[in-house]
C-alpha atoms as a PDB file:
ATOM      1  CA  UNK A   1    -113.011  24.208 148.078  1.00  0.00           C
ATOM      2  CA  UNK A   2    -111.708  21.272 149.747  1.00  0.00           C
ATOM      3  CA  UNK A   3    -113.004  20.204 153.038  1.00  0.00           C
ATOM      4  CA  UNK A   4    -109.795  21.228 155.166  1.00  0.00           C
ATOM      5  CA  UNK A   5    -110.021  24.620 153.514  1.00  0.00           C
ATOM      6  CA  UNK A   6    -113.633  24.908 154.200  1.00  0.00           C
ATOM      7  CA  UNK A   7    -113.178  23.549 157.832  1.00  0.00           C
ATOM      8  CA  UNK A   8    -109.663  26.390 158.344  1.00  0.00           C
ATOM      9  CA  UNK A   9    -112.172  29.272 157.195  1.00  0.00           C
ATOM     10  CA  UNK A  10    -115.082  28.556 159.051  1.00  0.00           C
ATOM     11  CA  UNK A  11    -112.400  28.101 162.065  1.00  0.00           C
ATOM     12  CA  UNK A  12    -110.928  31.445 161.268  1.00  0.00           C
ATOM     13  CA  UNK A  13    -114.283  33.236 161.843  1.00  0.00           C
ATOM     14  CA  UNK A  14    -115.422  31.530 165.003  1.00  0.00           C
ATOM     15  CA  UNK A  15    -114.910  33.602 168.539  1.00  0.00           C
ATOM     16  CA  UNK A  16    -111.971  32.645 171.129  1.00  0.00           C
ATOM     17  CA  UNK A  17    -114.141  30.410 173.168  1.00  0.00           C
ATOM     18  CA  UNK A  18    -115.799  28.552 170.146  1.00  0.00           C
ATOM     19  CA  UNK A  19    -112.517  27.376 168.920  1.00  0.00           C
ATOM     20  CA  UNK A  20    -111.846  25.934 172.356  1.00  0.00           C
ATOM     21  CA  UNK A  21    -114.857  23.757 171.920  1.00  0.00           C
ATOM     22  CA  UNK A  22    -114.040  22.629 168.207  1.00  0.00           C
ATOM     23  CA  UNK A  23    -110.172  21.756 169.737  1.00  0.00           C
ATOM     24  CA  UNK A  24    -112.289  19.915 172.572  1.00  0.00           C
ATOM     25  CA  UNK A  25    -114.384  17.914 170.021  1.00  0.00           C
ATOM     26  CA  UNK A  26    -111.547  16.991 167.985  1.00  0.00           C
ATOM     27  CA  UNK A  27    -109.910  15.331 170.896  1.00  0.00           C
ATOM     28  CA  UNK A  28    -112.965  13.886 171.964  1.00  0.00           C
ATOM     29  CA  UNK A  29    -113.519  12.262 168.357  1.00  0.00           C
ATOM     30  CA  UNK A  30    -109.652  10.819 168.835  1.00  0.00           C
ATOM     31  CA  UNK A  31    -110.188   9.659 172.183  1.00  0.00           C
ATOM     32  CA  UNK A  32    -112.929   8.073 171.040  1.00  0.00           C
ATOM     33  CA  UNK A  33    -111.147   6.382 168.201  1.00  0.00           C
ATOM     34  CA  UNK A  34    -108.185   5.047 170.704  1.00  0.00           C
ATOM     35  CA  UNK A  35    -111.133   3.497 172.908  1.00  0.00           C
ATOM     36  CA  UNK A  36    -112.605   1.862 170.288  1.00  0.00           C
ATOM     37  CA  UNK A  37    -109.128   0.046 168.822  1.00  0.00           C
ATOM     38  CA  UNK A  38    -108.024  -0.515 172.371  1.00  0.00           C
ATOM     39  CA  UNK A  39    -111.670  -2.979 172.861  1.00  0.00           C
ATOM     40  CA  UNK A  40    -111.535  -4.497 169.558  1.00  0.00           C
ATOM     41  CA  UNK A  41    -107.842  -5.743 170.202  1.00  0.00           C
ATOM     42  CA  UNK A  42    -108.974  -6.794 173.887  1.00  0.00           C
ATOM     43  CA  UNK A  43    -111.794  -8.801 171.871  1.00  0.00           C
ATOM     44  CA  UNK A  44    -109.023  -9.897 169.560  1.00  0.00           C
ATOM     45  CA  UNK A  45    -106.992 -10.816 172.066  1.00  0.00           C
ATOM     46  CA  UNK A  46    -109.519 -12.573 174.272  1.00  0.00           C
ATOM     47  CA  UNK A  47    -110.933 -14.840 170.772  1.00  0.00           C
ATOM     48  CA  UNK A  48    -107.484 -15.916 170.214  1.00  0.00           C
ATOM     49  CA  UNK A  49    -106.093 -16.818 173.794  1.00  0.00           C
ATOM     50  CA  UNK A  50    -105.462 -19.858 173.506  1.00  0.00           C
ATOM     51  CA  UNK A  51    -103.671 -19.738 170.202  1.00  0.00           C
ATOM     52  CA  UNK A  52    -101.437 -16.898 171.712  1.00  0.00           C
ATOM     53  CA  UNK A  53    -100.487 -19.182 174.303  1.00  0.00           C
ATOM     54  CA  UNK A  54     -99.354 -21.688 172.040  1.00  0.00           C
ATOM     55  CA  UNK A  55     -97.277 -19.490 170.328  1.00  0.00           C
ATOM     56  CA  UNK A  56     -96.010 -18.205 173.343  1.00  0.00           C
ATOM     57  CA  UNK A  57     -94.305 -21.134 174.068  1.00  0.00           C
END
């Protein structure tokens, strides 16, 4: 059984209100994700200012 079929059954059999806390989660985890890529290209961005500006111009 793959993992996506495993995850679909064992989402089948939870209640109402516990799938509504998996949904919740898996936005959480993709928020979390977006913060993360957001800081390292801030970081990127902030270790390569000055070449940026160069190119800028």
């Amino acid at each position: 059984m793959s993992l996506a079929e495993r995850f679909l059954k064992e989402f089948d059999e939870l209640p109402e209100e516990k799938k509504k806390v998996v949904i919740d989660f898996i936005e959480l985890l993709k928020m979390k994700d977006r913060n993360e890529l957001g800081t390292l290209m801030d970081t990127i961005i902030k270790e390569n200012q000055q070449a940026l500006k160069e190119l800028s111009q």
